[in-house]
C-alpha atoms as a PDB file:
ATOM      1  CA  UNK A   1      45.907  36.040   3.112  1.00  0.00           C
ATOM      2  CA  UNK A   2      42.494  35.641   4.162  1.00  0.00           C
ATOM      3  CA  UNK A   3      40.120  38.558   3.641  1.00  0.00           C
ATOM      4  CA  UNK A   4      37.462  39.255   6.208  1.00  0.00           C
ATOM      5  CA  UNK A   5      34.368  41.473   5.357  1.00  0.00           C
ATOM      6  CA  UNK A   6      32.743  42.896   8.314  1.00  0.00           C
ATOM      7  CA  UNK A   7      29.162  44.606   8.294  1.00  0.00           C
ATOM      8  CA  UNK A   8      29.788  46.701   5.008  1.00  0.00           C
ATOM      9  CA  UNK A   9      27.920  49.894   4.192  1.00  0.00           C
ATOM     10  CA  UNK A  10      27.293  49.068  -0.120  1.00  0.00           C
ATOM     11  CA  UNK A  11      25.580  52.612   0.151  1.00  0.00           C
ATOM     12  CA  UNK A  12      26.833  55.904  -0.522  1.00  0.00           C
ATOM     13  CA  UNK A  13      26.999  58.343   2.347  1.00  0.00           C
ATOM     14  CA  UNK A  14      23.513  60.257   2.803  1.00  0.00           C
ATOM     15  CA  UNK A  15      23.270  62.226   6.101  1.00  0.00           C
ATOM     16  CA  UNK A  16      19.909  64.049   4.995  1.00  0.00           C
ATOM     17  CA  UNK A  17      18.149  60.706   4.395  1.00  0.00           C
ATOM     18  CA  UNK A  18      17.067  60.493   7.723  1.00  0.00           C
ATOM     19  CA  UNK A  19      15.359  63.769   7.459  1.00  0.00           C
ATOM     20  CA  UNK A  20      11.728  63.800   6.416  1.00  0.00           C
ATOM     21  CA  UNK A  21      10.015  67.163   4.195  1.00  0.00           C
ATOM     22  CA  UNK A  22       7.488  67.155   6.615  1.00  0.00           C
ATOM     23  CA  UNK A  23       7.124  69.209  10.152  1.00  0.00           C
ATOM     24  CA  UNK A  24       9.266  66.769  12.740  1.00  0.00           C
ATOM     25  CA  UNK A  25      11.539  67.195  15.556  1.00  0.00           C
ATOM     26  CA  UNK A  26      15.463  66.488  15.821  1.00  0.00           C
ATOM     27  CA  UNK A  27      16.359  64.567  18.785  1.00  0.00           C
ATOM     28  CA  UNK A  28      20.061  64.141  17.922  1.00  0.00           C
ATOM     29  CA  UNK A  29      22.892  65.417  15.589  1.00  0.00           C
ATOM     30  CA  UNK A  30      25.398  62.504  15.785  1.00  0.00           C
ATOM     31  CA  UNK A  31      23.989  60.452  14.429  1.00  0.00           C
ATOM     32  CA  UNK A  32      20.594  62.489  13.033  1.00  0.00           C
ATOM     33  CA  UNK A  33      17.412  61.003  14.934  1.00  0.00           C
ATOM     34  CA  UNK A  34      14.144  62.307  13.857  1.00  0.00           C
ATOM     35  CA  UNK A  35      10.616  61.995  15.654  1.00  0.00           C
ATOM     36  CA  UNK A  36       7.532  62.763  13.575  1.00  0.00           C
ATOM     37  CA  UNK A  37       4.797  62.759  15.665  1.00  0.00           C
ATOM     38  CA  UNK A  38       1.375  61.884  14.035  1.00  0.00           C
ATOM     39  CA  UNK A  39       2.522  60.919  10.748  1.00  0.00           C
ATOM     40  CA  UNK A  40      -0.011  58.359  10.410  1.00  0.00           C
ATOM     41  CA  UNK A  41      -3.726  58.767  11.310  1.00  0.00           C
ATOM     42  CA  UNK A  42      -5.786  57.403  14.090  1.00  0.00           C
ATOM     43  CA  UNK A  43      -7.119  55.576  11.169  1.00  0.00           C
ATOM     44  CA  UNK A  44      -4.226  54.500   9.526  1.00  0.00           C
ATOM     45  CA  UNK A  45      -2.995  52.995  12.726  1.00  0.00           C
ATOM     46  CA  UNK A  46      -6.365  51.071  12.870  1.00  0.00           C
ATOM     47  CA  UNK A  47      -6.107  49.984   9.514  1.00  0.00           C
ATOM     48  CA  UNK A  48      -2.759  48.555   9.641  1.00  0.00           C
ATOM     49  CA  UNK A  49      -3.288  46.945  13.084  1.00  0.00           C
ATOM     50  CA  UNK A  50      -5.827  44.876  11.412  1.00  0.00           C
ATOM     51  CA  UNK A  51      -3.530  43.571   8.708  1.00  0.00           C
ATOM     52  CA  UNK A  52      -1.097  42.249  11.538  1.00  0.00           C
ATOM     53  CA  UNK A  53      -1.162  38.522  10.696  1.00  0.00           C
ATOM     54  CA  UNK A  54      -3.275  36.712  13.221  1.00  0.00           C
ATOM     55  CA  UNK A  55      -1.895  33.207  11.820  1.00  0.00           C
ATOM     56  CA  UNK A  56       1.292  32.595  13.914  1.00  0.00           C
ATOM     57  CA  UNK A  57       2.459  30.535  11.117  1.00  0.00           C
ATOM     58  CA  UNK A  58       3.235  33.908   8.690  1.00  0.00           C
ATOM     59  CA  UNK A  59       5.764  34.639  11.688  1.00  0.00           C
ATOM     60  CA  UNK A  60       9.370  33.916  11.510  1.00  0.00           C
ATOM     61  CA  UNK A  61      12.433  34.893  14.199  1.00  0.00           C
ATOM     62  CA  UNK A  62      13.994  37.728  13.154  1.00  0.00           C
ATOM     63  CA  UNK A  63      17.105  38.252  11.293  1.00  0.00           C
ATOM     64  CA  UNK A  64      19.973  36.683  13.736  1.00  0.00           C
ATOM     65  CA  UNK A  65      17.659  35.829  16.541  1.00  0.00           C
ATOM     66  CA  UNK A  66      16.607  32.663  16.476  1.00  0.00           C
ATOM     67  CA  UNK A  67      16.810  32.205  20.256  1.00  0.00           C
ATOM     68  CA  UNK A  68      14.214  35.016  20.647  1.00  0.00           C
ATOM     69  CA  UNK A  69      11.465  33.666  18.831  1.00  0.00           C
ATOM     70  CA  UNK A  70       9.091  33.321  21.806  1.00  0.00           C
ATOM     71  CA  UNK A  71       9.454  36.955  22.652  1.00  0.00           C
ATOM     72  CA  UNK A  72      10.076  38.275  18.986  1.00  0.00           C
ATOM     73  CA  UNK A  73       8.762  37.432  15.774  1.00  0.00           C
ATOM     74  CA  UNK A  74       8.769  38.879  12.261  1.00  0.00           C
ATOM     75  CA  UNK A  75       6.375  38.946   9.403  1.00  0.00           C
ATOM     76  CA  UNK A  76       5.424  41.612   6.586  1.00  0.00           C
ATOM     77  CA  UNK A  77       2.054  43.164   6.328  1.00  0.00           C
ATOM     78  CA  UNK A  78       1.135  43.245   2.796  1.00  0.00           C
ATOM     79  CA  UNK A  79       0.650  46.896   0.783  1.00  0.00           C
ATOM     80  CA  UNK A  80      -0.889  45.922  -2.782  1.00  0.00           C
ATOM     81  CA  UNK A  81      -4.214  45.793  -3.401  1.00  0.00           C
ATOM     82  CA  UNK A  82      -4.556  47.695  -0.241  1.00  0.00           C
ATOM     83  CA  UNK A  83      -5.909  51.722  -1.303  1.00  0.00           C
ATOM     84  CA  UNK A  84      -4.933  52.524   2.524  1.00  0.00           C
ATOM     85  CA  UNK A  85      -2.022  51.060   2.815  1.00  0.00           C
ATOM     86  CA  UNK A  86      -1.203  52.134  -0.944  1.00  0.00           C
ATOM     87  CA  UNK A  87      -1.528  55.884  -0.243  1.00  0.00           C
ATOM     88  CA  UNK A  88       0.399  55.464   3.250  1.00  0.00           C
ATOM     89  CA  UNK A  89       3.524  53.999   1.519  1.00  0.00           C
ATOM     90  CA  UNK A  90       3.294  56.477  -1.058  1.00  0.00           C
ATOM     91  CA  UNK A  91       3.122  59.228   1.450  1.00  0.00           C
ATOM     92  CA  UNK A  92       6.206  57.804   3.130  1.00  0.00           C
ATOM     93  CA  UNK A  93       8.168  57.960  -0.034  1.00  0.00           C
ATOM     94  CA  UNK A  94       7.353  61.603  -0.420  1.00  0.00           C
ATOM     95  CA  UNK A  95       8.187  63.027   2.975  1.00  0.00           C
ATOM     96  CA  UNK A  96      11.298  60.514   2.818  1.00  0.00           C
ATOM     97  CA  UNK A  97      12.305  61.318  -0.620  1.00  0.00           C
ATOM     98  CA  UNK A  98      12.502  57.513  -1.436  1.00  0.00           C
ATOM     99  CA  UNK A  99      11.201  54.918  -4.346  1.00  0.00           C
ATOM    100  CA  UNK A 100       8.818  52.932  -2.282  1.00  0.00           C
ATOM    101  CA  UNK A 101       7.415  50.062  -4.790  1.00  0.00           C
ATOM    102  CA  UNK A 102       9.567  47.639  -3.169  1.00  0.00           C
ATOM    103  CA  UNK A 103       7.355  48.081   0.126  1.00  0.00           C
ATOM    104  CA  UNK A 104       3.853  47.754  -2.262  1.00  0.00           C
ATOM    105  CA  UNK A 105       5.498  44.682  -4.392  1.00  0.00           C
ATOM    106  CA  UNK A 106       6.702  42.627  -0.595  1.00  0.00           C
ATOM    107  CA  UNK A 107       4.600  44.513   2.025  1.00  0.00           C
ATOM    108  CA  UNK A 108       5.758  46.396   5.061  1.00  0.00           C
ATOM    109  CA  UNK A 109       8.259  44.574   7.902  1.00  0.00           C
ATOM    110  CA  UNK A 110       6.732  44.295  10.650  1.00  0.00           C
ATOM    111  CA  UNK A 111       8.548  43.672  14.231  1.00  0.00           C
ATOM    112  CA  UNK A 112       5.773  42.104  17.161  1.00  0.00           C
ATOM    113  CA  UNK A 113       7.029  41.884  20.488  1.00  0.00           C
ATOM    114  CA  UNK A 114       5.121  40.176  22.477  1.00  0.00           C
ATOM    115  CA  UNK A 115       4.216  40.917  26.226  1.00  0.00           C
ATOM    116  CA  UNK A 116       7.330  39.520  28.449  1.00  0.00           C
ATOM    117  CA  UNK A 117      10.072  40.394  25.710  1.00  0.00           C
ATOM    118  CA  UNK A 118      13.142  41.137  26.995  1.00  0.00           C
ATOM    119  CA  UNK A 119      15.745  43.960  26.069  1.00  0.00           C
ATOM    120  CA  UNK A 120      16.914  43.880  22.889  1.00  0.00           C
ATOM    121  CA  UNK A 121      20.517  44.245  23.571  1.00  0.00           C
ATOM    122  CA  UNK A 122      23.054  47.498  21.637  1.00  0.00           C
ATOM    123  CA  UNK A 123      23.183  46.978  18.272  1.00  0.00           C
ATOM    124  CA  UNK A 124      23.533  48.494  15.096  1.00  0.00           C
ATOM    125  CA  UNK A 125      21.191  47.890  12.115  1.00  0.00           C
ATOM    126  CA  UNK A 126      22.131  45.767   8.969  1.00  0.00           C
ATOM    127  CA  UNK A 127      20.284  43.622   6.233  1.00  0.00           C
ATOM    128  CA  UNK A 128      20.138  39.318   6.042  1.00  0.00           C
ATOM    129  CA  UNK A 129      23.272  40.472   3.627  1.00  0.00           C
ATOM    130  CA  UNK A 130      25.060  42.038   6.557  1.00  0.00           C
ATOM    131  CA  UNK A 131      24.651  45.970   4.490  1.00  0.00           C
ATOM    132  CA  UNK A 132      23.844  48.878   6.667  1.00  0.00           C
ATOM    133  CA  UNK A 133      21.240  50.593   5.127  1.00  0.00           C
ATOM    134  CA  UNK A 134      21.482  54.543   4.856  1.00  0.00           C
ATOM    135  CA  UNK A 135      18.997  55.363   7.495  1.00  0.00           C
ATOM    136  CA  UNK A 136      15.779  53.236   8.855  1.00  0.00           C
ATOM    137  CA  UNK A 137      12.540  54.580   9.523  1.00  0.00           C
ATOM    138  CA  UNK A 138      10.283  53.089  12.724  1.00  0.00           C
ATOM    139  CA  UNK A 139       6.130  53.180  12.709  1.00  0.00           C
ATOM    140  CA  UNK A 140       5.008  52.820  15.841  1.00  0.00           C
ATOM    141  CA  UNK A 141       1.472  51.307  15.600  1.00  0.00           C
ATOM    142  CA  UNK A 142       1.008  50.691  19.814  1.00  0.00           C
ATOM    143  CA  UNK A 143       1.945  52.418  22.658  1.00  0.00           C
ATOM    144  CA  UNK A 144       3.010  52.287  26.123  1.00  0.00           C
ATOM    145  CA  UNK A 145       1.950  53.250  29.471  1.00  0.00           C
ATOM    146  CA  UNK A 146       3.395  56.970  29.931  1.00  0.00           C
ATOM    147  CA  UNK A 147       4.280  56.365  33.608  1.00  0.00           C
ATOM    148  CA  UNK A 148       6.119  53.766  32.928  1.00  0.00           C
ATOM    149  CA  UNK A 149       7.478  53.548  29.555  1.00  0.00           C
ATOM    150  CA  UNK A 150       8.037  50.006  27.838  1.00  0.00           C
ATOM    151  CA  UNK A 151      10.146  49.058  24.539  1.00  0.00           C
ATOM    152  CA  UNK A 152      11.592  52.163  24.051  1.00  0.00           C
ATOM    153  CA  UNK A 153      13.791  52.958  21.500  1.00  0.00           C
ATOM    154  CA  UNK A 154      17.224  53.906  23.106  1.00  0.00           C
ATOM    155  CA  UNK A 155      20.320  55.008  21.608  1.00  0.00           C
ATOM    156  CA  UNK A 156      22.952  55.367  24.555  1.00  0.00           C
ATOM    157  CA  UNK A 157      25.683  57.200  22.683  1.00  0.00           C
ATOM    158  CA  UNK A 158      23.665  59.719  20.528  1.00  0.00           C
ATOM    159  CA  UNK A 159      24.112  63.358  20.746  1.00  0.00           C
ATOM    160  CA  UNK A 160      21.142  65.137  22.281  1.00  0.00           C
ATOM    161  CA  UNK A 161      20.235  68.766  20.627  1.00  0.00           C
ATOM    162  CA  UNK A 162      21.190  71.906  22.514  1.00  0.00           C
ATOM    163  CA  UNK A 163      17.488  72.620  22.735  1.00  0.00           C
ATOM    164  CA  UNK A 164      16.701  69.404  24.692  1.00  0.00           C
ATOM    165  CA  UNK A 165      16.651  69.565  28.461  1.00  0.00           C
ATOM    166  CA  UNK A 166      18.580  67.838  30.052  1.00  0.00           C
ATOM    167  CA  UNK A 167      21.467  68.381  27.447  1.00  0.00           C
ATOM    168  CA  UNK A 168      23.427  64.500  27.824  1.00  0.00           C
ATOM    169  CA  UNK A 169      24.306  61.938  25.806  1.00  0.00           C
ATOM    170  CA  UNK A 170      21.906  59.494  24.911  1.00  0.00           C
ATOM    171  CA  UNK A 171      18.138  59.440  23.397  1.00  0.00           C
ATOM    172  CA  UNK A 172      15.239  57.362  24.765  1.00  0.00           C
ATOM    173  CA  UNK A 173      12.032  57.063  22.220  1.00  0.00           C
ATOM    174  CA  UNK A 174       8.806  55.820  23.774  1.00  0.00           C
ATOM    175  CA  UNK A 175       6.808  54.154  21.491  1.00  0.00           C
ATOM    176  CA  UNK A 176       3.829  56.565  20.041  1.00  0.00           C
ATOM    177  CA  UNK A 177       1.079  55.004  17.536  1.00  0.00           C
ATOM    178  CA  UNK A 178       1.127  57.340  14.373  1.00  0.00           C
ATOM    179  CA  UNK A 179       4.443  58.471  15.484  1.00  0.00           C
ATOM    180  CA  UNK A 180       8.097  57.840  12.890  1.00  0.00           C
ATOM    181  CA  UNK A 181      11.341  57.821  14.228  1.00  0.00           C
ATOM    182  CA  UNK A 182      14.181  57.739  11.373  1.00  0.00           C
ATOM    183  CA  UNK A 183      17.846  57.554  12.050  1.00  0.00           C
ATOM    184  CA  UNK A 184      20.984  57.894  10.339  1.00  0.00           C
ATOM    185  CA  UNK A 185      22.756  54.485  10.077  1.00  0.00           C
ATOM    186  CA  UNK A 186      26.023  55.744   8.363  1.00  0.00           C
ATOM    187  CA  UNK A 187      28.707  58.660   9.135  1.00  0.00           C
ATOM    188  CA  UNK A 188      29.622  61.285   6.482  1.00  0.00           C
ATOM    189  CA  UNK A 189      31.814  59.202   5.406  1.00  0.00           C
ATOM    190  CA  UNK A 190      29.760  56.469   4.587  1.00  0.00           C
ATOM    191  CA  UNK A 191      30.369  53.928   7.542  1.00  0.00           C
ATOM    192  CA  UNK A 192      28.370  52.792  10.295  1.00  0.00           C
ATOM    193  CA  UNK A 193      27.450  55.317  12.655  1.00  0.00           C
ATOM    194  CA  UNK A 194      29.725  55.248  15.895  1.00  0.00           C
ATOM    195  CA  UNK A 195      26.812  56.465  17.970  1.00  0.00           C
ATOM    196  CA  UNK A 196      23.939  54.902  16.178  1.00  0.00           C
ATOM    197  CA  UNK A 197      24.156  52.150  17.974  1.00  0.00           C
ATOM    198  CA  UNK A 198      20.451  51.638  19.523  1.00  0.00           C
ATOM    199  CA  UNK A 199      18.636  48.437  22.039  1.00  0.00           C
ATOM    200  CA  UNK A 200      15.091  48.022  23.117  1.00  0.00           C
ATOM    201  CA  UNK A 201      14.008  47.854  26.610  1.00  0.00           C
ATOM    202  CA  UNK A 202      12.096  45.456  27.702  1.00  0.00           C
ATOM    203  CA  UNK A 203       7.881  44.960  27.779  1.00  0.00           C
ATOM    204  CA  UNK A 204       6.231  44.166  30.657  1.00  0.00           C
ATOM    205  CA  UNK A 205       4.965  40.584  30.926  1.00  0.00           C
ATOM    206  CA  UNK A 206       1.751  42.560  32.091  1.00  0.00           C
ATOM    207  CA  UNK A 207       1.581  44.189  29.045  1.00  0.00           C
ATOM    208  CA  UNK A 208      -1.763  44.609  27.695  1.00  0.00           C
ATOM    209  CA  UNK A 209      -1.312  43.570  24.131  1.00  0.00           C
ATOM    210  CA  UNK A 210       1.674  43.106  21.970  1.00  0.00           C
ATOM    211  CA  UNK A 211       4.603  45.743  21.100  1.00  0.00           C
ATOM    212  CA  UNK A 212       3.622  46.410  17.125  1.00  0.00           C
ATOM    213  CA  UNK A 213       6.447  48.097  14.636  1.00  0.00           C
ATOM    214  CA  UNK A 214       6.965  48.649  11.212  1.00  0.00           C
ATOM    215  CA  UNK A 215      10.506  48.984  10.640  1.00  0.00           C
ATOM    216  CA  UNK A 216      11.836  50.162   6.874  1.00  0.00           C
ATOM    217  CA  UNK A 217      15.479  50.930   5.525  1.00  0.00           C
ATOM    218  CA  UNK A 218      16.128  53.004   3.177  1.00  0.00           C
ATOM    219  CA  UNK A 219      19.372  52.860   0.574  1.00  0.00           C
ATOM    220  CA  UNK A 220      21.065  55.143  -1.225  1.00  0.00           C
ATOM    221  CA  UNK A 221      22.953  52.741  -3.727  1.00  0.00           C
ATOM    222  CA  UNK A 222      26.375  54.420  -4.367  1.00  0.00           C
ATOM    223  CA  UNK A 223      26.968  54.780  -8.173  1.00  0.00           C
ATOM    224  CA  UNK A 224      23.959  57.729  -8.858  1.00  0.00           C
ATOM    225  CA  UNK A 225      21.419  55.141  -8.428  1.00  0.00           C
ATOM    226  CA  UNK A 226      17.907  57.362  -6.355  1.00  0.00           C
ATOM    227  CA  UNK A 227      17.526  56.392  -3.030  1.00  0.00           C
ATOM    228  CA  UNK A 228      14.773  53.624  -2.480  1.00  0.00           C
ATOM    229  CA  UNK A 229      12.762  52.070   0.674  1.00  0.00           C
ATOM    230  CA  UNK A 230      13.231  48.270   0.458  1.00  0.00           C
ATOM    231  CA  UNK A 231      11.209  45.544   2.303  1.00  0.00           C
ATOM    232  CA  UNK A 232      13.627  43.797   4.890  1.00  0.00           C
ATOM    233  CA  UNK A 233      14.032  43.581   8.545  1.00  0.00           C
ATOM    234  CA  UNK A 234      17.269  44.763   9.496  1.00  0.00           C
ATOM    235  CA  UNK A 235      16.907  44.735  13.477  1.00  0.00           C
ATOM    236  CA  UNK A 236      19.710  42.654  14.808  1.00  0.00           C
ATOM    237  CA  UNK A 237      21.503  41.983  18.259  1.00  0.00           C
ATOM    238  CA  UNK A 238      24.045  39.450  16.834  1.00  0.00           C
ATOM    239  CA  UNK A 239      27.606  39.002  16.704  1.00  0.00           C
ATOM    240  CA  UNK A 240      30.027  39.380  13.398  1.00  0.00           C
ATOM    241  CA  UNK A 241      29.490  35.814  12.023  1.00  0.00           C
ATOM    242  CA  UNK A 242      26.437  34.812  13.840  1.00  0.00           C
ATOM    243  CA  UNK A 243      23.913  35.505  10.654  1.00  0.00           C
ATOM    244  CA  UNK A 244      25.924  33.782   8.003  1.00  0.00           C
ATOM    245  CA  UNK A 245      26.004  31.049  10.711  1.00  0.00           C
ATOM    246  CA  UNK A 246      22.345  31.016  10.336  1.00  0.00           C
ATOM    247  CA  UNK A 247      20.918  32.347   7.349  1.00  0.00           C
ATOM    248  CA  UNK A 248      24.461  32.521   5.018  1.00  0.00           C
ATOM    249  CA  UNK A 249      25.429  30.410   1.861  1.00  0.00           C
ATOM    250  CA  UNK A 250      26.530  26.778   1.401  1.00  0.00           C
ATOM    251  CA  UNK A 251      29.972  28.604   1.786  1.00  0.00           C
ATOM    252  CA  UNK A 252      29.780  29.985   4.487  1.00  0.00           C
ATOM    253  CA  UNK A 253      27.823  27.621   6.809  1.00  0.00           C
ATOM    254  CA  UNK A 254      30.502  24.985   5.459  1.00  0.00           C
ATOM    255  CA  UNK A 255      33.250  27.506   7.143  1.00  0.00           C
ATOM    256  CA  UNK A 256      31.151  27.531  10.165  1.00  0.00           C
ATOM    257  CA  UNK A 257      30.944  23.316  10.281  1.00  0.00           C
ATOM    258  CA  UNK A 258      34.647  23.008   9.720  1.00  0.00           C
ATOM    259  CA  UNK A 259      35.609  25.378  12.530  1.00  0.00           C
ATOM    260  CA  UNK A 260      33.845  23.727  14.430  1.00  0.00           C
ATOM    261  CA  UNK A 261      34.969  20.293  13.297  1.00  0.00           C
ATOM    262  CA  UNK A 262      38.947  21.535  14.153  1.00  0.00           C
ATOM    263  CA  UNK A 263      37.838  22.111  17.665  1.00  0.00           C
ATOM    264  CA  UNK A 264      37.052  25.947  17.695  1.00  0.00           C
ATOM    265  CA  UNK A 265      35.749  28.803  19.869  1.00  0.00           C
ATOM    266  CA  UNK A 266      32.521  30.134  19.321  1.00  0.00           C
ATOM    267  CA  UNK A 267      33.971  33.810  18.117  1.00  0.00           C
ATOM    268  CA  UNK A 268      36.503  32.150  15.425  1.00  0.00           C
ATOM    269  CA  UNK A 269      34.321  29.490  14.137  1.00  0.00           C
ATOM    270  CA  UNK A 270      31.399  33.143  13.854  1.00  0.00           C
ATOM    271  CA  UNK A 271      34.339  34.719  12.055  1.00  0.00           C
ATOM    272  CA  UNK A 272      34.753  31.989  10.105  1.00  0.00           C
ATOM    273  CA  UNK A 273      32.054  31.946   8.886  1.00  0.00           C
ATOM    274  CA  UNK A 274      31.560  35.477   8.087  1.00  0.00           C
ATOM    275  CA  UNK A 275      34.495  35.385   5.896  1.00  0.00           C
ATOM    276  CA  UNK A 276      32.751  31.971   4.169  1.00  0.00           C
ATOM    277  CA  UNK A 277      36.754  30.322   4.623  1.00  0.00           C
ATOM    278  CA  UNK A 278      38.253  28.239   6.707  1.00  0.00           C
ATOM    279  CA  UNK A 279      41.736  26.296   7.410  1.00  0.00           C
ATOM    280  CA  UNK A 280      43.577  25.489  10.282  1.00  0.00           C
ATOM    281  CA  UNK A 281      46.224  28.046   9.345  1.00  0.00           C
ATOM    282  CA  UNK A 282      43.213  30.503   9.617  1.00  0.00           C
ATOM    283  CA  UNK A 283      42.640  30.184  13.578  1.00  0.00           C
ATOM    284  CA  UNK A 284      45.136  32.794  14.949  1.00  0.00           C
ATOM    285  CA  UNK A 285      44.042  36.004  12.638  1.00  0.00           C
ATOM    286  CA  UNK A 286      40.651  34.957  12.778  1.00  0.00           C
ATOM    287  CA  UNK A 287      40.803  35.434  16.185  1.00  0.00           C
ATOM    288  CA  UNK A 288      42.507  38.417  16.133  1.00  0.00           C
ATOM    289  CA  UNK A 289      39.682  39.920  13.926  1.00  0.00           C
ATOM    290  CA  UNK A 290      37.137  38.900  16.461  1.00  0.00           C
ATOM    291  CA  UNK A 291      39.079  40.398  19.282  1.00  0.00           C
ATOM    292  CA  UNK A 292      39.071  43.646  17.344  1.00  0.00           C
ATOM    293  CA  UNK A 293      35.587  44.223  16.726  1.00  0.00           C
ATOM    294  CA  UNK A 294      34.882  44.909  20.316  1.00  0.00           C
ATOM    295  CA  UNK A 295      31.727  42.324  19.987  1.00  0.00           C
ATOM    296  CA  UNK A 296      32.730  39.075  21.955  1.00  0.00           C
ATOM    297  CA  UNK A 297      32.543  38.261  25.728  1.00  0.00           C
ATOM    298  CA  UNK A 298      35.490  36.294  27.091  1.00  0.00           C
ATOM    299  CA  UNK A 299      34.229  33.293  27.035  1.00  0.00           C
ATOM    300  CA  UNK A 300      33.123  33.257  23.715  1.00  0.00           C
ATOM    301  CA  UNK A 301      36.690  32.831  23.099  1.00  0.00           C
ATOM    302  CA  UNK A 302      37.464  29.910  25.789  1.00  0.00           C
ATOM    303  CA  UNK A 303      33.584  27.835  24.750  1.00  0.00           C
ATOM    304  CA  UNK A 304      34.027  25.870  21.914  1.00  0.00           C
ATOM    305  CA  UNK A 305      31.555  26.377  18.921  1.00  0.00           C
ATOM    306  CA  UNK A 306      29.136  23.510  18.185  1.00  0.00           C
END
């Protein structure tokens, strides 16, 4: 019977790991968003502006959005060697409570959205190995116009705190340099979030200079294993099979190509290949699986994949 694996959570349930030691607000209880105003420096911002690669060759589209590469791109901005940028990461593993030489040995990810980009759509985070991590933490190194607030960090379905007027759902960020906004990823329970799902808005084509995050995920390996930061981008606005498409194995791009040799829609030859297997035989609970994950439009069931 063939075995589908859908974005897994390889982590242990942490709801705290959001939370930072350090004075911060809570925006939401389900799931836990946390803004830390100031966090980094005037300075620090400066710093790490100026190690934003200025060759657009260190850029790459970001994990699952190939399509978007004129609006967003992705690059790291390198930690060792750096006394600055040292300390900072160090600092971030202390108010986090997280093993941070993964960010000093592979540098920082950095998101760069450039003037123009449009909404990232509702999605929920996960690594190039389709793992949610525990929680992710956002830098915001620019800012936007208060009167009219750009690439915002919205999370339609989160929880607001009784303290917040008005008290509805939903929580809108607007981008702050020095600021950190961390978020729960997982449930108690140790699965994706069913209100952690988060988009972007858009940034003005008027924009006066580019959009500028660092975005890190933290992990809290199941097994006893301390929690760690690691260095990988894990924004994503893709369907269930669309990265292994991309960026998967030998395996499962090969389950891709056949589906799409047999004649297949775009959502089972996706599921294909996220379950790296395909046979004719396969078609009909494939399909099935895609219609249950709530993440295909109807025609991505009547166009045929190519």
């Amino acid at each position: 019977m063939l075995s589908l694996g859908l974005a897994s959570a390889a982590y242990s349930s942490s709801s705290d790991l959001a939370q930072p030691t350090v004075p911060t607000e809570r925006l939401s209880s389900s799931p836990d968003i946390w803004l830390t105003k100031g966090f980094l420096s005037p300075a620090e911002v400066k710093h790490l502006r100026t190690k934003v690669p200025a060759d657009e060759a260190a850029y790459a589209p970001c994990i699952g959005q190939v399509d978007e590469f004129e609006s967003k791109r992705c690059a790291f901005v390198p930690v060792a060697g750096d006394p600055l940028a040292e300390a900072l990461v160090a600092r971030l593993g202390e108010a986090w409570r997280v093993d941070t030489s993964r960010l000093v040995a592979a540098g920082l990810p950095l998101i760069r959205y450039l003037p123009g980009a449009p909404p990232v759509g509702k999605h929920g985070d996960e690594d190039r190995h389709g793992v949610v991590p525990n929680a992710t933490l956002v830098l915001y190194l620019t800012g936007s116009d208060p009167a009219h607030p750009a690439g915002q960090t919205i999370f339609p379905e989160a929880r607001r705190r009784r303290s917040l007027r008005p008290r509805s759902a939903g929580v809108a960020v607007s981008p702050t340099p020095g600021a950190v906004l961390s978020f729960s990823n997982l449930d108690a329970s140790g699965a994706p979030h069913p209100n952690g799902r988060h988009l972007v808005s858009a940034v003005p084509r008027e924009a006066e200079s580019d959009r500028l995050v660092l975005q890190v995920p933290l992990a809290h390996p199941a097994g006893g294993a301390p929690p760690h930061a690691y260095a990988e981008h894990v924004s994503g606005n893709k369907k269930p099979g669309e990265h292994e498409k991309l960026h998967g194995n030998a395996q499962q791009k090969g389950a891709y190509a056949a589906a799409v040799a047999a004649g297949m829609s775009i959502a089972v030859a996706f599921m294909a290949a996220k379950a790296g297997k395909f046979e004719a035989g396969d078609a009909a609970s494939l399909e099935a699986a895609a219609r249950a994950t709530n993440e295909f439009a109807a025609d991505d069931f009547k166009t045929k994949a190519a």
